[in-house]
C-alpha atoms as a PDB file:
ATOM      1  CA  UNK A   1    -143.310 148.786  75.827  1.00  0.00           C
ATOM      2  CA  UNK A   2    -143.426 145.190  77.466  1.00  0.00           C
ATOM      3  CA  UNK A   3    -140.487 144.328  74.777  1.00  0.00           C
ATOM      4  CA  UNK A   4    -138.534 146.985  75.565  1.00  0.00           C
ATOM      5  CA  UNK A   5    -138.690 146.485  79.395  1.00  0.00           C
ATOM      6  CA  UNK A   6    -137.908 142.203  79.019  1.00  0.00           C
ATOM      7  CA  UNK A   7    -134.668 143.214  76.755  1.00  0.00           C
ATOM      8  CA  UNK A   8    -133.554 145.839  79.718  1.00  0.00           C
ATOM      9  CA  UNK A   9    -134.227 143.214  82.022  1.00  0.00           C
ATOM     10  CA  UNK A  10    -132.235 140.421  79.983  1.00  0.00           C
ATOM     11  CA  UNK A  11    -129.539 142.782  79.684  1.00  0.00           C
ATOM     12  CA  UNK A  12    -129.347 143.611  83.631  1.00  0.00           C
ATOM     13  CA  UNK A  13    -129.212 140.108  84.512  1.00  0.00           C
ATOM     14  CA  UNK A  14    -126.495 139.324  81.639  1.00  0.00           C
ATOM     15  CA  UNK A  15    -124.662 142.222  83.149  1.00  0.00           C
ATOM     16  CA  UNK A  16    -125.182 141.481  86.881  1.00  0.00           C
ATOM     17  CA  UNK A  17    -121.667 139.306  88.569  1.00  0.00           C
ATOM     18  CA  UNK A  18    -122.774 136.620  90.782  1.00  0.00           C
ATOM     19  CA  UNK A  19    -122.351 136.812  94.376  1.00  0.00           C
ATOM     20  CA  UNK A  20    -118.759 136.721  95.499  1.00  0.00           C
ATOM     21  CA  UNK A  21    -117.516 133.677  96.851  1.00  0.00           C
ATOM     22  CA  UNK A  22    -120.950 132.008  96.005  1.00  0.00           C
ATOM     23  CA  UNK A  23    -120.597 128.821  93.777  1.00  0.00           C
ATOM     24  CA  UNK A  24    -123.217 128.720  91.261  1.00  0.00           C
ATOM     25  CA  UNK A  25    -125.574 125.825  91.173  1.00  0.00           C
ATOM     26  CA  UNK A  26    -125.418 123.100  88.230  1.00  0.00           C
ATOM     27  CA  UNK A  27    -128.709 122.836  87.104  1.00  0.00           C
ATOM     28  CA  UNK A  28    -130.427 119.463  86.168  1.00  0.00           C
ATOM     29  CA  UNK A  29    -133.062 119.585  82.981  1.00  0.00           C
ATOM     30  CA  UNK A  30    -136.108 118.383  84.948  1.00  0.00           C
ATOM     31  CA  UNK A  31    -137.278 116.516  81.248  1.00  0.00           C
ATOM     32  CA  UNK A  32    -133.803 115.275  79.371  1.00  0.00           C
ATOM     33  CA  UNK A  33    -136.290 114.259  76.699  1.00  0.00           C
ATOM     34  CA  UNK A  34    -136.499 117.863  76.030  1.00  0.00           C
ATOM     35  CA  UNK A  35    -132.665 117.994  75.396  1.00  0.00           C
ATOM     36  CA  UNK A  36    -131.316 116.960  71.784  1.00  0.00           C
ATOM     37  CA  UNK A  37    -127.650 117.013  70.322  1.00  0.00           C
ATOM     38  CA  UNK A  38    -126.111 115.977  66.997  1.00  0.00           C
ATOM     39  CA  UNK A  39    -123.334 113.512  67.155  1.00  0.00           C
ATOM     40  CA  UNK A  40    -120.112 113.640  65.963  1.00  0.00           C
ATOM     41  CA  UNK A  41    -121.795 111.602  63.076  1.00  0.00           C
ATOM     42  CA  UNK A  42    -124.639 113.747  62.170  1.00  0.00           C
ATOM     43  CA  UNK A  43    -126.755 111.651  64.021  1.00  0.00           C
ATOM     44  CA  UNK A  44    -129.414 113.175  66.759  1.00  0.00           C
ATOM     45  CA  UNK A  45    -129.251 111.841  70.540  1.00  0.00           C
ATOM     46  CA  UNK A  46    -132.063 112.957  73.002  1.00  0.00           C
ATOM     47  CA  UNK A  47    -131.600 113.030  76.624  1.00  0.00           C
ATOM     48  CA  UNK A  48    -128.506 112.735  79.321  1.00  0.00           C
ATOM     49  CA  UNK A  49    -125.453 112.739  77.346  1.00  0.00           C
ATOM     50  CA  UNK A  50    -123.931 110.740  80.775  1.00  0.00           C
ATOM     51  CA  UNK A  51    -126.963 108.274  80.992  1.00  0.00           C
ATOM     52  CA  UNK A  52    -125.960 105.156  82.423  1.00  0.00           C
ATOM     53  CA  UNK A  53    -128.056 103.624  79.134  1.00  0.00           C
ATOM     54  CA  UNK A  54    -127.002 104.454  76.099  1.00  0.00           C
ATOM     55  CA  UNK A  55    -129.243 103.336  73.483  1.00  0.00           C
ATOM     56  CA  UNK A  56    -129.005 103.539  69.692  1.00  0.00           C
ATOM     57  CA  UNK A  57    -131.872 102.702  67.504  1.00  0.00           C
ATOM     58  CA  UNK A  58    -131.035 101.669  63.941  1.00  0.00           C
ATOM     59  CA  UNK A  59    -134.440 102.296  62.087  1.00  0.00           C
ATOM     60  CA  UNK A  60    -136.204 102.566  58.707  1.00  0.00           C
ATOM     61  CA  UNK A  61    -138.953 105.025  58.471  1.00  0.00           C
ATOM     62  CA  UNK A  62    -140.945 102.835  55.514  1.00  0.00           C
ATOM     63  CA  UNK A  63    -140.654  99.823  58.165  1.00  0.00           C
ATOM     64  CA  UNK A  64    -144.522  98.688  59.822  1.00  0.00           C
ATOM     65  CA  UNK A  65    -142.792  97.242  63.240  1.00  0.00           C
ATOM     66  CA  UNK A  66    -140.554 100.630  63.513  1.00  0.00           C
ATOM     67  CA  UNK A  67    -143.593 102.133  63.709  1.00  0.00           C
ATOM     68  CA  UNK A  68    -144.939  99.549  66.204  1.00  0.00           C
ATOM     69  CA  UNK A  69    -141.928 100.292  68.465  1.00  0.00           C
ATOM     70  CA  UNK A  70    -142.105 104.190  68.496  1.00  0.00           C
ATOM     71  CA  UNK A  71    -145.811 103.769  69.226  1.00  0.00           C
ATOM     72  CA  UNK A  72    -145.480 100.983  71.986  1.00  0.00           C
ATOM     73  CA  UNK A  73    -142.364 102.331  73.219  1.00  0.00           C
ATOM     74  CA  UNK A  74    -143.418 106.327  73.744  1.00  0.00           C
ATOM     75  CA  UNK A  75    -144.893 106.715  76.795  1.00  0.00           C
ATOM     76  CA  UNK A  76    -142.245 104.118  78.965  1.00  0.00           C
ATOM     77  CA  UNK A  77    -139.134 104.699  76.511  1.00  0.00           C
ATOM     78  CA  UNK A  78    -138.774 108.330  76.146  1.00  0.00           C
ATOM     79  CA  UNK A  79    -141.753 109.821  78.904  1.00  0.00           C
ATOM     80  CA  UNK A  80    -139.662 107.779  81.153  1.00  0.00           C
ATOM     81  CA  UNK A  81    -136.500 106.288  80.992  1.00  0.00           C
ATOM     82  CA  UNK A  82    -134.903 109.464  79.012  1.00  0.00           C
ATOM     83  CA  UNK A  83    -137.139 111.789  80.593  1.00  0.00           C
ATOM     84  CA  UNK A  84    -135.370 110.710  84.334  1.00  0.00           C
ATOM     85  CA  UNK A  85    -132.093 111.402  82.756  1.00  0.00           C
ATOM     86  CA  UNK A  86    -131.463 107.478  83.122  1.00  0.00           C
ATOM     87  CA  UNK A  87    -131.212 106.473  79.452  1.00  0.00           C
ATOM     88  CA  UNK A  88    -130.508 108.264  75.896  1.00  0.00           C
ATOM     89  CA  UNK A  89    -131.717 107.520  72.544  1.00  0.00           C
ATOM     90  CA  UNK A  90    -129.729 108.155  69.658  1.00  0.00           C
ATOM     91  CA  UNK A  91    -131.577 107.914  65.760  1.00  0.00           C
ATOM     92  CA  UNK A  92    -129.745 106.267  62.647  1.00  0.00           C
ATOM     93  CA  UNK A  93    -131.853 106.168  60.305  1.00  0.00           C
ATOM     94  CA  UNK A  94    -130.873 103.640  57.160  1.00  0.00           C
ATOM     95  CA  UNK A  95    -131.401 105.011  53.652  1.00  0.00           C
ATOM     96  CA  UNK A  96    -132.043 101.945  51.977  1.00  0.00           C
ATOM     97  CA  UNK A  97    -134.565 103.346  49.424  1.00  0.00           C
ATOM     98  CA  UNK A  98    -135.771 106.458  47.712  1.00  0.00           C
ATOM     99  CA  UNK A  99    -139.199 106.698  50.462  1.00  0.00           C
ATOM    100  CA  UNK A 100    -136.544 106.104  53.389  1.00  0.00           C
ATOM    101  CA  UNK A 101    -133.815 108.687  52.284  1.00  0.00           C
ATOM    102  CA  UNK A 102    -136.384 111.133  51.881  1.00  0.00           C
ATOM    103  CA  UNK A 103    -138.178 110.369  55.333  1.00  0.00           C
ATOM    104  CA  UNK A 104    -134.880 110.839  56.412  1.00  0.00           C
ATOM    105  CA  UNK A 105    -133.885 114.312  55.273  1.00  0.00           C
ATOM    106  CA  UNK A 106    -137.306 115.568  56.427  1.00  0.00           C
ATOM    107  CA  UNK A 107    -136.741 114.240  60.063  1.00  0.00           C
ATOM    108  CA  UNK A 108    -132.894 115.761  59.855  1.00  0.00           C
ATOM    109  CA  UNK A 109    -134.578 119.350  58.137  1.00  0.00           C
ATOM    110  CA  UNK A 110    -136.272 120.053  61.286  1.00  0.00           C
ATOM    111  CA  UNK A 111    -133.319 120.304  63.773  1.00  0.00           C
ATOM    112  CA  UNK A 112    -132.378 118.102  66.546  1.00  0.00           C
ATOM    113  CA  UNK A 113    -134.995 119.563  68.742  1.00  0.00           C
ATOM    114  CA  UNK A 114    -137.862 118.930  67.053  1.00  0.00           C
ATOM    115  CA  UNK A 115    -136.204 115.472  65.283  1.00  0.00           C
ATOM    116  CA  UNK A 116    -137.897 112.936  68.005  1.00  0.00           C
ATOM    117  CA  UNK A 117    -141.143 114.521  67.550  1.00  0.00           C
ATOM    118  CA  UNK A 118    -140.884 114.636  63.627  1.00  0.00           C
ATOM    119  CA  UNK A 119    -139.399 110.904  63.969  1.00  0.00           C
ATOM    120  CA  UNK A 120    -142.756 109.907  66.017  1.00  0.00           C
ATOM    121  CA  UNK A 121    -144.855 111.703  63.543  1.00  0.00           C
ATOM    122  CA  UNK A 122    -143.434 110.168  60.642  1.00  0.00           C
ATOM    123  CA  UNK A 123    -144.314 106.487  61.647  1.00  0.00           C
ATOM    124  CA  UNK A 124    -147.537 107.686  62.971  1.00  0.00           C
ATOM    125  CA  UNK A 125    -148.906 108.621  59.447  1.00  0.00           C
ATOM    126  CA  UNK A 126    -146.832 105.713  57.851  1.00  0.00           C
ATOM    127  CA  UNK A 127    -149.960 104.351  56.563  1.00  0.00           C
ATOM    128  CA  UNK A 128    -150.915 107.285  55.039  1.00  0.00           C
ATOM    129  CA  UNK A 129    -147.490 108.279  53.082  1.00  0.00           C
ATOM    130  CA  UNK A 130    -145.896 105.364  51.970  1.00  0.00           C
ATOM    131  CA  UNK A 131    -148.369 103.505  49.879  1.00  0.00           C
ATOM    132  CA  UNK A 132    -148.443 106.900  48.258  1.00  0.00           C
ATOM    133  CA  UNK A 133    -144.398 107.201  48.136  1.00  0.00           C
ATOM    134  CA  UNK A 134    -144.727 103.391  46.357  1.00  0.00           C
ATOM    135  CA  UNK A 135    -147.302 104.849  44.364  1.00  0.00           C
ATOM    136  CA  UNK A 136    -144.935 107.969  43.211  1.00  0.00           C
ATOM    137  CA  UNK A 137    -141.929 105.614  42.880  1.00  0.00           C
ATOM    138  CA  UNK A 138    -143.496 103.166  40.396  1.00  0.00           C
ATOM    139  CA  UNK A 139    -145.844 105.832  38.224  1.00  0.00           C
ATOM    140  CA  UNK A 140    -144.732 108.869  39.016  1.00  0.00           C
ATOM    141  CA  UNK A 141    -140.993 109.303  39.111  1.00  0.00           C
ATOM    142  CA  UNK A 142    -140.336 108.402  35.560  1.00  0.00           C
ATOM    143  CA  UNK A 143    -142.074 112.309  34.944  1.00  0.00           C
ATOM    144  CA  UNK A 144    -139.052 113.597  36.847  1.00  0.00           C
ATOM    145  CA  UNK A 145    -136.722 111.913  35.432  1.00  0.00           C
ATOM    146  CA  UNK A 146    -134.752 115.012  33.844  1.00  0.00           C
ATOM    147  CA  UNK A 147    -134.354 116.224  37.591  1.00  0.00           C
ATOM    148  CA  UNK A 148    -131.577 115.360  39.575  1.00  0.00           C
ATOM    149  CA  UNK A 149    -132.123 112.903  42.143  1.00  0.00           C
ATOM    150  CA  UNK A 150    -132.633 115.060  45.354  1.00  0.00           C
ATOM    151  CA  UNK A 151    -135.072 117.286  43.672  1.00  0.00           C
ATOM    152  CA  UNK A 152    -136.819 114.124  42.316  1.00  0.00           C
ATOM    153  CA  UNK A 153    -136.806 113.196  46.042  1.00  0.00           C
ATOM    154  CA  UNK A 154    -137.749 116.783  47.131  1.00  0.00           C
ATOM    155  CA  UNK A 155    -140.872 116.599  44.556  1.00  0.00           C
ATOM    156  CA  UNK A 156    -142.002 112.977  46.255  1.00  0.00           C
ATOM    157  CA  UNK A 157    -141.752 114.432  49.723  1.00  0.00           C
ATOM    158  CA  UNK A 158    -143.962 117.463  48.761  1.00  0.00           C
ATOM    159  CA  UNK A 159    -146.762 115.278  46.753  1.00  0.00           C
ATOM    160  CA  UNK A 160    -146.947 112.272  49.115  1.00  0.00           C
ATOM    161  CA  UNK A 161    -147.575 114.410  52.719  1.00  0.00           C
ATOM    162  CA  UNK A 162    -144.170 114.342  53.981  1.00  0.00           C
ATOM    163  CA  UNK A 163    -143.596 118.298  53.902  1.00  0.00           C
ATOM    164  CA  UNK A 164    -146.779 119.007  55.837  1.00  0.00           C
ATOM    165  CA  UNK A 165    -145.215 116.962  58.780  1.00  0.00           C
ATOM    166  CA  UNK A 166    -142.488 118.772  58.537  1.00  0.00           C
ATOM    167  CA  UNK A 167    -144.527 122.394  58.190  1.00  0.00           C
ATOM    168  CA  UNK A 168    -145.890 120.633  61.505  1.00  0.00           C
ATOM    169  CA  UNK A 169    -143.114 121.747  63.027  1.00  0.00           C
ATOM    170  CA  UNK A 170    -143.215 124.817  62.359  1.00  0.00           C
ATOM    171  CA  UNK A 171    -140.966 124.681  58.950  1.00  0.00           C
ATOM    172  CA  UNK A 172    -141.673 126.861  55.927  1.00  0.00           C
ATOM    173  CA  UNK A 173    -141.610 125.689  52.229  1.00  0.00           C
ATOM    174  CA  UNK A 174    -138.236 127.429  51.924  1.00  0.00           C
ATOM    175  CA  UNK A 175    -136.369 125.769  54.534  1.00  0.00           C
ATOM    176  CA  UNK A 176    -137.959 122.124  53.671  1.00  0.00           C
ATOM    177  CA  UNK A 177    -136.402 122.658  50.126  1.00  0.00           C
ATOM    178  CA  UNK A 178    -132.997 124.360  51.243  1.00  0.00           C
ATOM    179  CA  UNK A 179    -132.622 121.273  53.318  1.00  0.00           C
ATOM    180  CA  UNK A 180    -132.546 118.545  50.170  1.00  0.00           C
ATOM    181  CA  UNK A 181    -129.861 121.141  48.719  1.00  0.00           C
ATOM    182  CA  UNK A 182    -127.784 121.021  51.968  1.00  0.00           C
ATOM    183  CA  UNK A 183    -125.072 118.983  52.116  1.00  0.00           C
ATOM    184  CA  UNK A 184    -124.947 119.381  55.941  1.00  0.00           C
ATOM    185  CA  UNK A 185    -128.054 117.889  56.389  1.00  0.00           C
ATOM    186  CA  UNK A 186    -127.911 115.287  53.260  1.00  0.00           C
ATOM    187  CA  UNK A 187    -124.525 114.132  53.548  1.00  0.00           C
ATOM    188  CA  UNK A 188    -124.474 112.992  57.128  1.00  0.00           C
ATOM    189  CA  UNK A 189    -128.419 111.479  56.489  1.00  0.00           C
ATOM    190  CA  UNK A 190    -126.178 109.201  53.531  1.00  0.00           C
ATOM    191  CA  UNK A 191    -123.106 108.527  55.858  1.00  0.00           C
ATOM    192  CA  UNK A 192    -125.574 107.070  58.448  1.00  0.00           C
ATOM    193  CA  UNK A 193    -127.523 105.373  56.229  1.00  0.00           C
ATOM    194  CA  UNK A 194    -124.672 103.628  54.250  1.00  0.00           C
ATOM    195  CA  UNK A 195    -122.821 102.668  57.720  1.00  0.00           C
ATOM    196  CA  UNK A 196    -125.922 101.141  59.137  1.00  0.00           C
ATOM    197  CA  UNK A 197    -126.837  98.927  55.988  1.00  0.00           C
ATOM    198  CA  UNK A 198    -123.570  97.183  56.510  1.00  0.00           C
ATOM    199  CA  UNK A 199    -124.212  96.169  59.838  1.00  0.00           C
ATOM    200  CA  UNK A 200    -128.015  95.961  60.554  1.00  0.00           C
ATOM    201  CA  UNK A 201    -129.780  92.618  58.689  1.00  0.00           C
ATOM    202  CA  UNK A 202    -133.424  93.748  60.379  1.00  0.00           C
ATOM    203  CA  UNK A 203    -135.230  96.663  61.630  1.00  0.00           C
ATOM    204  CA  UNK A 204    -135.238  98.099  63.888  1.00  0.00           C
ATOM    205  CA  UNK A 205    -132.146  96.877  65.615  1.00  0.00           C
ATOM    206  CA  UNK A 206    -131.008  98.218  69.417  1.00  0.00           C
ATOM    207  CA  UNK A 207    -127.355  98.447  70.666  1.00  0.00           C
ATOM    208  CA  UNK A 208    -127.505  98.697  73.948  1.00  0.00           C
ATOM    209  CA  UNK A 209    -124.267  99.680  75.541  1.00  0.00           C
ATOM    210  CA  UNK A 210    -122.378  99.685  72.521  1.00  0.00           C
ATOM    211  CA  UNK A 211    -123.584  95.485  71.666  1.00  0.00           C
ATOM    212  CA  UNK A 212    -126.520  94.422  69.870  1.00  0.00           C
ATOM    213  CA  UNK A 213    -129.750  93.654  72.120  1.00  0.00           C
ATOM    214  CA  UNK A 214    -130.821  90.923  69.569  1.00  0.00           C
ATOM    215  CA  UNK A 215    -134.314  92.007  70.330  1.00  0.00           C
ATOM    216  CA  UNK A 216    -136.605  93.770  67.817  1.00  0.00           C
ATOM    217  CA  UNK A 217    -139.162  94.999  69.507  1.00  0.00           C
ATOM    218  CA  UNK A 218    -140.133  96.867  72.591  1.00  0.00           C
ATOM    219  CA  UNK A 219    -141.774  94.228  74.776  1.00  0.00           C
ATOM    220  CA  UNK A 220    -138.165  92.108  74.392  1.00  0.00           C
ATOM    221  CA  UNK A 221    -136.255  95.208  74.949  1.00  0.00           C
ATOM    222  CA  UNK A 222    -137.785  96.899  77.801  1.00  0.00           C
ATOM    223  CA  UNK A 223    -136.654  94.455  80.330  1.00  0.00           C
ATOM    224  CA  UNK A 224    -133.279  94.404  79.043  1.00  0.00           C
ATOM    225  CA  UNK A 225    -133.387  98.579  79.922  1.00  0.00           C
ATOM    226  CA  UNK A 226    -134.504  97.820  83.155  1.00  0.00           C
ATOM    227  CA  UNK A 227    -132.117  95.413  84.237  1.00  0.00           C
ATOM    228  CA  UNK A 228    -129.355  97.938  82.859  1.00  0.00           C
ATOM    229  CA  UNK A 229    -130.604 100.672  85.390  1.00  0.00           C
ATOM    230  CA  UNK A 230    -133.528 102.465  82.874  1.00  0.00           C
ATOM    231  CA  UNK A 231    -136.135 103.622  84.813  1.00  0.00           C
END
């Protein structure tokens, strides 16, 4: 009864012409953290696509001081600066390894509005899944080895821990393995990857404005932000 009155209601105010001669109001997200978009590149970009900061964050998800920056960086970074509509943050990821590429394609499986939250959860249990990702690599790959290489990736992800993060967010078992099949979601992960690792010598590396910070972590790079108008 409820659903059938919200869908009349929907449908009424669908239906119903705004007020003649009455601009309508451009609203403002009130949190452009909230907002996500793929690039033209198949990368993902949270916040104001006009910020007067544009940030992009080359990163490796098997990297310890990655991980130091998305935990130091959280609360100021993104529950600030891109939450005010101030400054963006765009993801590109490199795919330098097996434990990487697959880190990757989980983080790019669960949609650009979930990917900063997947991204954050990833490093947060880095200590957890990559010793066993080196683990699977050096002992346990070779038993795959009649698979083809995303489903010997696929297998990894589901035996070291990296699916549950991903079923985190509210992803089935279907869709995480549909998504190592998909070149929509592969493909662009690979195109990232491979521009990035001709470019980037360390991670994680910040362009700031379209130049390279030369900073690596956040304590260097927040007063760089700052100065630039990220508040």
């Amino acid at each position: 009864m409820h659903r059938l009155l919200a869908l009349a209601l929907i449908g009424f105010a669908v239906a119903a012409p705004a007020a003649p001669g009455k601009p309508q109001r451009k609203t403002t997200p009130a949190d452009w953290s909230k907002v996500a978009a793929l690039t033209p590149a198949g990368s993902v970009r949270i916040g104001n696509p006009a910020a007067k900061v544009k940030i992009v964050e080359y990163l490796s998800f098997t990297c310890p001081h990655c991980a130091a920056f998305a935990r130091e960086s959280a609360a100021t970074l993104k529950g600030q600066m891109v939450k005010s509509g101030k400054a963006s943050l765009e993801f590109r990821p490199l795919t330098s390894n097996q434990l990487d590429l697959t880190a990757a394609i989980i983080a790019r499986c669960t949609g650009p509005a979930r990917y900063a939250a997947t991204v954050e959860a990833i490093f947060a249990h880095q200590d957890e899944w990559s010793p066993l990702g080196v683990n699977f690599v050096n002992r346990e790959l070779r038993r795959f080895a009649a698979e083809k290489p995303l489903e010997q990736i696929r297998i990894m992800a589901q035996s070291i821990g990296l699916n549950d993060i991903a079923k985190a967010q509210g992803l089935s078992d279907a869709q995480i393995k549909a998504c190592f099949a998909d070149p929509q979601i592969v493909n662009p992960v690979l195109k990232i990857g491979a521009a990035g690792a001709k470019i980037i010598e360390y991670t994680p590396t910040f362009y700031v404005g379209g130049r390279d910070a030369k900073v690596y972590d956040w304590a260097s790079l927040e007063p760089i932000l700052r100065a630039q108008g990220a508040q």
